[in-house]
Structures are given as structure tokens and as C-alpha cells.
N, C-alpha and C. Protein backbone atom coordinates (compact mmCIF):
# COMPACT_ATOMS: atom_id res chain seq x y z
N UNK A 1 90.67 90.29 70.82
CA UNK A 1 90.44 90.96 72.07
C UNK A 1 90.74 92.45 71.88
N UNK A 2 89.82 93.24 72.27
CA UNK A 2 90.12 94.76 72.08
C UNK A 2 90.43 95.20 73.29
N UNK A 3 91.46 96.28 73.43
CA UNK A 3 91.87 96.66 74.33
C UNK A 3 90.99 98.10 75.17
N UNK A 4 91.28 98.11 75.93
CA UNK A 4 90.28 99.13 76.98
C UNK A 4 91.38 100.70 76.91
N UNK A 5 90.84 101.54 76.95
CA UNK A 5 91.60 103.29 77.25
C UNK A 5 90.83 103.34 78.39
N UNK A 6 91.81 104.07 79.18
CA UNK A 6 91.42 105.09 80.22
C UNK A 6 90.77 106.31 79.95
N UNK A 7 89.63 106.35 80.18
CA UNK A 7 89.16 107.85 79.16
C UNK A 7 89.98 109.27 79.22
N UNK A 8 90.53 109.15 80.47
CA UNK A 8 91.44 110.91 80.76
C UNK A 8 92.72 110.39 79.93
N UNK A 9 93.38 109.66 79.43
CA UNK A 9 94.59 109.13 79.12
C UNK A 9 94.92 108.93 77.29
N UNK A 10 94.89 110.03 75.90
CA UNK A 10 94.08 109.61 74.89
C UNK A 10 95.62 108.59 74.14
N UNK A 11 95.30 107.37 74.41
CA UNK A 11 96.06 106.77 73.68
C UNK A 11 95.96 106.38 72.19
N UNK A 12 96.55 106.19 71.35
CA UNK A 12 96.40 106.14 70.57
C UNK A 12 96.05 107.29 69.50
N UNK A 13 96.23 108.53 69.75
CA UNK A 13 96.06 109.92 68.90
C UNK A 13 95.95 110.37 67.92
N UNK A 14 95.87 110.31 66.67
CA UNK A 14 96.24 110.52 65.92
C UNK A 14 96.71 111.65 65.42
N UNK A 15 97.75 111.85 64.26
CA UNK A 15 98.43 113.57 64.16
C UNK A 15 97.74 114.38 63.67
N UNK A 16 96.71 113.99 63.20
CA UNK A 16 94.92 114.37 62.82
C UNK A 16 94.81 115.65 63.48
N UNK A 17 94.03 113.93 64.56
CA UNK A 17 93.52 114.47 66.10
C UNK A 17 94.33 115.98 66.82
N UNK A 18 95.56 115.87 67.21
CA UNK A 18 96.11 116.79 67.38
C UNK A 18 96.23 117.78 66.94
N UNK A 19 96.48 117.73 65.81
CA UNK A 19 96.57 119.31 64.62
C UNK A 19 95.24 119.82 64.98
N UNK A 20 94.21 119.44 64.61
CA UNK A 20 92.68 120.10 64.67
C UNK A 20 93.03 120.39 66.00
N UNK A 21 92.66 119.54 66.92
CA UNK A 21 92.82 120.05 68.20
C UNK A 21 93.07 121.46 68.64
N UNK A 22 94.31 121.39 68.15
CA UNK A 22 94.99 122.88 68.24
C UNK A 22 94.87 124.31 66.99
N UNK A 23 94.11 123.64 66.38
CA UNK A 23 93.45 124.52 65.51
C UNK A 23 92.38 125.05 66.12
N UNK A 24 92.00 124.29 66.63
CA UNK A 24 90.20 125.06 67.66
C UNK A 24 90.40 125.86 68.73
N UNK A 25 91.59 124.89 69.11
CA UNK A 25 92.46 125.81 70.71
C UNK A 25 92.58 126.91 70.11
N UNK A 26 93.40 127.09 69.34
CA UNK A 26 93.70 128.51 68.73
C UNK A 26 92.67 129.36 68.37
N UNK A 27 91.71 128.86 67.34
CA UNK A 27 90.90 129.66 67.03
C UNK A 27 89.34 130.05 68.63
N UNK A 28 89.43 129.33 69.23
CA UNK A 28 88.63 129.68 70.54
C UNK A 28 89.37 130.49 71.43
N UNK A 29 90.74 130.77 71.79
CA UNK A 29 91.15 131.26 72.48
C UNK A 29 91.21 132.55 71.49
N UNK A 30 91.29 132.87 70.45
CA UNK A 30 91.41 134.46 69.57
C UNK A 30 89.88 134.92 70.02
N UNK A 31 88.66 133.75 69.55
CA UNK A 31 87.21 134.75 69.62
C UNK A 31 87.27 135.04 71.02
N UNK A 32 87.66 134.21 71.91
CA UNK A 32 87.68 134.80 73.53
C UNK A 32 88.74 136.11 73.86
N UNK A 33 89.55 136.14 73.14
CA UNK A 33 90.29 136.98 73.50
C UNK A 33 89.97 138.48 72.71
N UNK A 34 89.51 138.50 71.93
CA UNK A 34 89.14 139.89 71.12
C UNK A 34 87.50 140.21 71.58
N UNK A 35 86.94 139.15 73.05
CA UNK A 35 85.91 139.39 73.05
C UNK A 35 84.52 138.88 72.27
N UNK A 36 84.67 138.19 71.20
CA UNK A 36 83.22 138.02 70.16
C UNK A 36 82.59 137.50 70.45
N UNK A 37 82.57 136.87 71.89
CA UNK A 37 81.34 136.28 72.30
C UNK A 37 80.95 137.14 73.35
N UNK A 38 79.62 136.87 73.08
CA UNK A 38 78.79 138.44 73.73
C UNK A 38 78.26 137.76 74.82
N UNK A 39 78.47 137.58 76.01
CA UNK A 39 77.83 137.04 77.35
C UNK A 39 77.96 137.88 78.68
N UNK A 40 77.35 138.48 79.23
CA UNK A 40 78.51 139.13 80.57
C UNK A 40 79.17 138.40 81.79
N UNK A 41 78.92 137.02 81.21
CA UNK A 41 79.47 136.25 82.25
C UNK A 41 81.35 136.12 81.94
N UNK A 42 81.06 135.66 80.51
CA UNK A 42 82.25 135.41 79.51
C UNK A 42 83.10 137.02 79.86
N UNK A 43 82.33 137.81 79.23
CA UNK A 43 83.45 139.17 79.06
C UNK A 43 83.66 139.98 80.58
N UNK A 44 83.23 138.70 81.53
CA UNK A 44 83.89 139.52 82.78
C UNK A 44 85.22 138.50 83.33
N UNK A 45 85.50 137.46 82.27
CA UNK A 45 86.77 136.70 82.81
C UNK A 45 87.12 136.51 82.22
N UNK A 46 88.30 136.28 82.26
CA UNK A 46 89.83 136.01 81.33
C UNK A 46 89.43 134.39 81.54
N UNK A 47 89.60 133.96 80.35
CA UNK A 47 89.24 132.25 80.55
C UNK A 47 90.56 131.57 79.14
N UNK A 48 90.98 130.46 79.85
CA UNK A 48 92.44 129.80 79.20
C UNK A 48 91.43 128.75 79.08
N UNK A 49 92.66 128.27 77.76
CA UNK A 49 92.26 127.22 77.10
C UNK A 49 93.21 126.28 76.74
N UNK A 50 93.39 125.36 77.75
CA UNK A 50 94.59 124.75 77.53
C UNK A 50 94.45 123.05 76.89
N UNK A 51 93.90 122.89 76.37
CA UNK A 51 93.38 121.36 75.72
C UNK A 51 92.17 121.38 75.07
N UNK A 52 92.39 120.45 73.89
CA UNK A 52 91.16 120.34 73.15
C UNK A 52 91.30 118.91 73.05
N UNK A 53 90.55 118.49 72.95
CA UNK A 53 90.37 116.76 72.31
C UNK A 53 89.38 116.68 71.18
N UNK A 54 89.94 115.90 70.57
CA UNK A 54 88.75 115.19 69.38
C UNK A 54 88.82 114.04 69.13
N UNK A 55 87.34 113.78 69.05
CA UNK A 55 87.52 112.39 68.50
C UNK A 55 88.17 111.63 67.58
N UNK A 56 88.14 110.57 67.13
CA UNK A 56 88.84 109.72 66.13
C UNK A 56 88.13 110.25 64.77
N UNK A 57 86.98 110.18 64.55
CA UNK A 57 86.39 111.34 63.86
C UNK A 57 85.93 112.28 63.16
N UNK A 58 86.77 113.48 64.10
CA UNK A 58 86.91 114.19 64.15
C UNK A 58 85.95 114.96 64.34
N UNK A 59 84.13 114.56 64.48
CA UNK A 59 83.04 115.10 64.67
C UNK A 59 82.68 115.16 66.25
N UNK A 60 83.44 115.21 67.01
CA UNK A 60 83.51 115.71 68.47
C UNK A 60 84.27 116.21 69.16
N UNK A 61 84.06 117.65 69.77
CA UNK A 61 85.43 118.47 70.25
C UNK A 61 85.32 118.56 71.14
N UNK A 62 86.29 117.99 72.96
CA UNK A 62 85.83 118.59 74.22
C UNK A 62 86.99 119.29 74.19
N UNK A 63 86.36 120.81 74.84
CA UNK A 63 87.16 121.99 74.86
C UNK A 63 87.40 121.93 76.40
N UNK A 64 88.71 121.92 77.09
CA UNK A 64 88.59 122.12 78.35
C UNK A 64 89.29 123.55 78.29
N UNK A 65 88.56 124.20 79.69
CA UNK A 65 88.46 125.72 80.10
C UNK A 65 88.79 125.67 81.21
N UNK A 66 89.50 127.22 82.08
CA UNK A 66 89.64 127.31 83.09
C UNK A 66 89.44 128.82 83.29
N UNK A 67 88.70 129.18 83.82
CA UNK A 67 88.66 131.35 84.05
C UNK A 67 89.87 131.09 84.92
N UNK A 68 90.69 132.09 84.93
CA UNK A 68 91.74 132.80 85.62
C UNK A 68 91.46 133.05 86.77
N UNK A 69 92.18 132.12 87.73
CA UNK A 69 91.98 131.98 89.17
C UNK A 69 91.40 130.95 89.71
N UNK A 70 90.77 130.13 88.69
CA UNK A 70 89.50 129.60 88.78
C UNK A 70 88.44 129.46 89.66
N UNK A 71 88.02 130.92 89.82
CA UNK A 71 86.57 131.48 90.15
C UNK A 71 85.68 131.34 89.39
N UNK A 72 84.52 131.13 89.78
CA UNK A 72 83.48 130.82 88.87
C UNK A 72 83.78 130.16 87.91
N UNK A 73 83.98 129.37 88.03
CA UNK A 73 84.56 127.72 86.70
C UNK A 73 82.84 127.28 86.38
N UNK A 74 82.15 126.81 87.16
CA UNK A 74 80.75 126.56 86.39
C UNK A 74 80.13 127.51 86.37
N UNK A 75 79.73 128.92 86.23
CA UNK A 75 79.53 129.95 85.95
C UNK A 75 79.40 129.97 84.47
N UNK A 76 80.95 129.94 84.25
CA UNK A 76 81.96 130.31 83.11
C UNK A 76 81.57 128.96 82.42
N UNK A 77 81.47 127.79 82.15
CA UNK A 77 81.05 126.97 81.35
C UNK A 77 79.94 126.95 81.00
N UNK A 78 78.89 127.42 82.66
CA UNK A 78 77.33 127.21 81.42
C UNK A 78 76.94 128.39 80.46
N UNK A 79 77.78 129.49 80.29
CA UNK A 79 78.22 130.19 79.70
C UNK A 79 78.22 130.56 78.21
N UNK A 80 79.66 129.40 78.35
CA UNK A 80 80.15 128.82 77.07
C UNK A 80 79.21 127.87 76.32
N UNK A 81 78.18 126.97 77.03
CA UNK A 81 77.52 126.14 76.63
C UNK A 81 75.91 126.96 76.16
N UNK A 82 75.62 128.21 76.69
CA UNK A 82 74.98 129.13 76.35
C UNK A 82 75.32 129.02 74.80
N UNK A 83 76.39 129.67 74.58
CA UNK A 83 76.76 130.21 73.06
C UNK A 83 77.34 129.38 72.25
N UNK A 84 77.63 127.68 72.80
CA UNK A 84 78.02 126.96 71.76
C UNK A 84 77.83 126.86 70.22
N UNK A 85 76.28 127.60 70.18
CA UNK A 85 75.86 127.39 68.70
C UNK A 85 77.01 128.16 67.64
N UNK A 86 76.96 129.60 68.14
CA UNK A 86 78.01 130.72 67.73
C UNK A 86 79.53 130.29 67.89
N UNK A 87 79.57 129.64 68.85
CA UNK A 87 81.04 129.24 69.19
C UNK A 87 81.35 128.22 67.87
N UNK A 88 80.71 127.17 67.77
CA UNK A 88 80.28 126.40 66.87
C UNK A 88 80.65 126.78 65.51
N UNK A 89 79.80 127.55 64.90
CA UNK A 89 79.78 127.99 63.52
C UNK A 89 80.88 128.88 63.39
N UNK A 90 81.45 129.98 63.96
CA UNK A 90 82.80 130.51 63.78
C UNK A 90 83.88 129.46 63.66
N UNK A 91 84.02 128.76 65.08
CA UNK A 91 85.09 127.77 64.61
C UNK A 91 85.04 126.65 63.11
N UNK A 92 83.82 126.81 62.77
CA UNK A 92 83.41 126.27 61.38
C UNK A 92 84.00 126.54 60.32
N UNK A 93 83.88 128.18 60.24
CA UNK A 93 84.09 129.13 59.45
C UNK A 93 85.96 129.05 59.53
N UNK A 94 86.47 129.34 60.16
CA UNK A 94 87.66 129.86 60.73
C UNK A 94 88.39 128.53 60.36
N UNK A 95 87.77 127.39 60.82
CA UNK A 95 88.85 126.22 60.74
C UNK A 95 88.20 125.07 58.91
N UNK A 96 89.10 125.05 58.35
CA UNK A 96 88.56 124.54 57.10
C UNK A 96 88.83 122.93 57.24
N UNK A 97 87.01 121.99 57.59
CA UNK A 97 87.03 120.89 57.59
C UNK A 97 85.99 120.41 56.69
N UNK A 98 85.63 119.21 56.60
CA UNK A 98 84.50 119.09 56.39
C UNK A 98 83.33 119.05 56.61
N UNK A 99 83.35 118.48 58.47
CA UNK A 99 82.39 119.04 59.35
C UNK A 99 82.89 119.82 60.45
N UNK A 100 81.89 120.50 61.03
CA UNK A 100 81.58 121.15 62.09
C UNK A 100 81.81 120.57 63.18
N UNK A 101 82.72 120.05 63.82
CA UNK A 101 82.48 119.17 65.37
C UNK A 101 81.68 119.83 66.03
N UNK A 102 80.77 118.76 66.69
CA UNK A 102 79.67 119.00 68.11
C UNK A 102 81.07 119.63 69.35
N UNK A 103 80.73 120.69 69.95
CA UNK A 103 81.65 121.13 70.86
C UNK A 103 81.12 120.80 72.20
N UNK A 104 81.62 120.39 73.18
CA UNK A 104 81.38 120.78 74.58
C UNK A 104 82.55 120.80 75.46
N UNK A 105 81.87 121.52 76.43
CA UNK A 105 82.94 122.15 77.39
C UNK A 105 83.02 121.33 79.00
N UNK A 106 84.10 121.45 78.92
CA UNK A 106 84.37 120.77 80.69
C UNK A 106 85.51 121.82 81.50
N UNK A 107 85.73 121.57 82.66
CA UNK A 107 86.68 122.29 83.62
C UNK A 107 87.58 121.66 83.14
N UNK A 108 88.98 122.62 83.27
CA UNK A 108 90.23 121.34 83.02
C UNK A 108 90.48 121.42 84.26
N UNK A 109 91.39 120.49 84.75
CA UNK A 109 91.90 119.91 86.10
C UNK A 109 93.20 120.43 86.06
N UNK A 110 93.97 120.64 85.14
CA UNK A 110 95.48 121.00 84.61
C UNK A 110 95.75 121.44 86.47
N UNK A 111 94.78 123.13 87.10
CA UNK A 111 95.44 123.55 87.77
C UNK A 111 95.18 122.76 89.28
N UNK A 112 94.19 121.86 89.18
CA UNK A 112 94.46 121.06 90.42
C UNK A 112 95.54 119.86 90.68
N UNK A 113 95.57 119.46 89.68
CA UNK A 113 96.95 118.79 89.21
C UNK A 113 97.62 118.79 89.61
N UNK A 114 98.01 120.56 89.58
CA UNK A 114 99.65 120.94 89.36
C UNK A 114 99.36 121.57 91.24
N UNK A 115 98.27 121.80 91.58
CA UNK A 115 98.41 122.18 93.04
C UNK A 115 98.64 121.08 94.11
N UNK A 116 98.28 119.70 93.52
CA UNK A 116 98.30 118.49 94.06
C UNK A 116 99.98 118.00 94.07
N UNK A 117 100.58 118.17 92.78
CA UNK A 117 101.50 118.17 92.27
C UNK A 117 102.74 119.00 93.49
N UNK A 118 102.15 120.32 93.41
CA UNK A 118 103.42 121.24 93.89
C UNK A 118 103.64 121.05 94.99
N UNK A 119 102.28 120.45 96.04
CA UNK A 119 102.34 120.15 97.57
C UNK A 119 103.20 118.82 97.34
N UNK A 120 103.42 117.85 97.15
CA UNK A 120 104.17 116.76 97.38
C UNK A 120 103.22 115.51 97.57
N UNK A 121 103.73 114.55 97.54
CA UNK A 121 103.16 113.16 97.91
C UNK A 121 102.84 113.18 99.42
N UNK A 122 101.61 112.81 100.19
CA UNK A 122 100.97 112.79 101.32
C UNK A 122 101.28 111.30 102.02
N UNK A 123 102.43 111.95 102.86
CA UNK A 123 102.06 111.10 103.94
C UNK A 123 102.19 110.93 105.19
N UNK A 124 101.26 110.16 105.85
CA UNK A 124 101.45 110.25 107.26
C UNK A 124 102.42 110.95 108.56
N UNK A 125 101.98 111.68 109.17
CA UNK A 125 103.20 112.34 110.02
C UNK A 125 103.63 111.28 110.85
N UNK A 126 104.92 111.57 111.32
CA UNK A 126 105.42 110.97 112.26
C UNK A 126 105.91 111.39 113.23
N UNK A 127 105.95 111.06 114.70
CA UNK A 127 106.00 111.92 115.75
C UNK A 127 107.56 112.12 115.88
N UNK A 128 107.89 113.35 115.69
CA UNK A 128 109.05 113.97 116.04
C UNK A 128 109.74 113.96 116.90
N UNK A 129 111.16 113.74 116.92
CA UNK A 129 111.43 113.62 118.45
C UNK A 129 112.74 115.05 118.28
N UNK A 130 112.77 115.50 119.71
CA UNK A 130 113.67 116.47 120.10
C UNK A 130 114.60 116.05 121.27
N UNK A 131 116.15 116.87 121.09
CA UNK A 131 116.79 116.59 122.51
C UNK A 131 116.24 117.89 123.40
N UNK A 132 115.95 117.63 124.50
CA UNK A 132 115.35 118.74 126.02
C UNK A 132 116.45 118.72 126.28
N UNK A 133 116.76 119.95 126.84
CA UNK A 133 118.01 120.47 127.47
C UNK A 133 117.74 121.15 129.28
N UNK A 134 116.18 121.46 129.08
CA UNK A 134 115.79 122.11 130.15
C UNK A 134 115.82 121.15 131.75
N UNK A 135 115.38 121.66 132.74
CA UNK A 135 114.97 120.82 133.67
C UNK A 135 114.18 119.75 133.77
N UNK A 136 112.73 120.68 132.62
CA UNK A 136 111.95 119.90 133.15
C UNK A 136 112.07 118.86 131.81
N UNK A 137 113.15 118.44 131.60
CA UNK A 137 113.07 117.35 130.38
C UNK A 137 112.40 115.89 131.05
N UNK A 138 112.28 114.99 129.87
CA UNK A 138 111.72 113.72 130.28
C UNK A 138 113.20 113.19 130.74
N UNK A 139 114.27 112.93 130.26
CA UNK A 139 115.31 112.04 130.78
C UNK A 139 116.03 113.24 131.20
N UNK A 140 116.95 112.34 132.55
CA UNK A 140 118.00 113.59 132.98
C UNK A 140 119.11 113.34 132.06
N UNK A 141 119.54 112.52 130.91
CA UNK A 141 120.24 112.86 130.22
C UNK A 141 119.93 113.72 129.01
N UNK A 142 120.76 114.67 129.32
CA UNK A 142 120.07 116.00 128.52
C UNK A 142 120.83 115.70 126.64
N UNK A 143 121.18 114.76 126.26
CA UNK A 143 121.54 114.36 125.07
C UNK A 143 120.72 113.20 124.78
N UNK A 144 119.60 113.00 125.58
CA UNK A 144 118.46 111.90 125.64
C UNK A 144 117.37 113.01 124.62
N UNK A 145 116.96 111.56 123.53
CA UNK A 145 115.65 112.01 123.03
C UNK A 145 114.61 111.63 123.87
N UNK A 146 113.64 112.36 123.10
CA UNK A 146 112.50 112.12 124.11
C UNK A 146 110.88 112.56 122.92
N UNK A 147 109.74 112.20 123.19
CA UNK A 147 108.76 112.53 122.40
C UNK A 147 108.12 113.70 122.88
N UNK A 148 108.15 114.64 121.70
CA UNK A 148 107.41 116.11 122.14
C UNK A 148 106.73 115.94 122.55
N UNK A 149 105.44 115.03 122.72
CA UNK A 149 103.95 115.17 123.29
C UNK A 149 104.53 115.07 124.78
N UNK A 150 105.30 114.45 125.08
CA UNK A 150 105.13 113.83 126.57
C UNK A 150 106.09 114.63 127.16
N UNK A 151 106.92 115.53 126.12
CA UNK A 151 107.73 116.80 127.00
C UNK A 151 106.76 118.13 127.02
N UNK A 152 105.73 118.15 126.28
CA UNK A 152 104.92 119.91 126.47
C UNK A 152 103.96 119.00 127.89
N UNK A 153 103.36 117.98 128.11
CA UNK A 153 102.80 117.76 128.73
C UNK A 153 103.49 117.89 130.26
């Protein structure tokens, strides 16, 4: 019986996998950063590169990207997918394998994540209650709770 992966989840990794990984990270985030890819979409955003994956492999690289702010995120990828060929053959050059991995690009999620993340777990409100002190409270005991809706009303 073979077991099933979650595709977002890479179990099973190898220290391969990883090293390259971060060999491409590296070497894609230098040509982006000194500029060498010639696009004016590319050289009008600062674009991070925070994950690479490869296959088992090693002849498939998904590069996930994010432009800074993340404005124009599909802009900025069809972009990248513009110049894959160049993107391609530098990281060829630059990283010493035997093949060339096929590259493609996706959005990373990292910063929705972490915005999903920073707000907290969602749940349901619950109606608040306050003590009224005023006249027009709901109970004349003024150390009586009572439900806001039915005291603004």
C-alpha cells in the first residue's frame, strides 16, 4: 500500500532536495537582485524569494515568489514566466548539476499565512453583556447585567 502526500506538505525530503533548493533560492534571488533580468515589469519590484521545491529528481523546480507588498503578484509572475528560458540557463550555469530543472513559478502564500496567522483563530462573537448604572437601565438593580442590544434600544 503506498501512502498519499499532501501536495503543500513535502514529506519525505530529501537533503538533496533541500540543498539544491536553496542553491536556486540563492542564485535567483542574486540575478533578481543585481537586476539581470531585463523586464520592466520585474525591474519595477523588489520581488522575495522565499521557497524553492524540487522534485525527487531533481528535474523540477517550483520557485515560489512574492513582490514586496504583494502588489501585482500575477503581474510579477507572468513576468518571470516570460524569461524563464534565461532564468533557466543562468541558474544552469551558476548551479553545477547535471541537469537543468524545468522552473516554474507560483505566488507563495507565506504572507497570507502569517496575516491569517497574526489575526487569531475566528470565532463567533458573543453578545456582551454590561452593568447600566444609568436610569434608563434595563433592571433597577444597577449591579444587574443586562444585554447591550436591549439597553441602546
Amino acid at each position: 500500500m503506498t501512502r498519499r502526500q499532501h501536495r503543500d506538505q513535502p514529506a519525505g525530503v530529501s537533503q538533496r532536495q533541500l540543498r539544491v533548493g536553496e542553491l536556486i533560492r540563492h542564485e535567483l534571488a542574486d540575478l533578481l537582485a543585481r537586476g539581470e533580468v531585463h523586464d520592466p515589469v520585474i525591474e519595477g519590484h523588489m520581488i522575495t524569494v522565499p521557497e524553492v521545491r524540487v522534485s525527487a529528481d531533481l528535474r523540477l523546480a517550483t520557485i515560489y515568489v512574492m513582490p514586496l507588498g504583494g502588489r501585482d503578484a500575477k503581474d510579477v509572475i507572468d513576468a518571470l514566466e516570460r524569461n524563464s528560458r534565461y532564468v533557466r540557463g543562468e541558474i544552469a550555469r551558476r548551479v553545477n548539476l547535471k541537469f537543468a530543472p524545468e522552473i516554474r513559478f507560483r505566488r507563495s502564500r507565506t504572507d497570507r499565512e502569517a496575516f491569517a496567522n497574526a489575526r487569531g483563530p475566528t470565532r463567533p462573537e458573543k453578545p456582551r453583556r454590561r452593568i447600566m448604572s444609568s436610569p434608563n437601565d434595563c433592571s433597577p438593580n444597577p449591579h444587574a447585567a443586562c444585554d447591550i442590544r436591549s439597553a441602546m434600544s
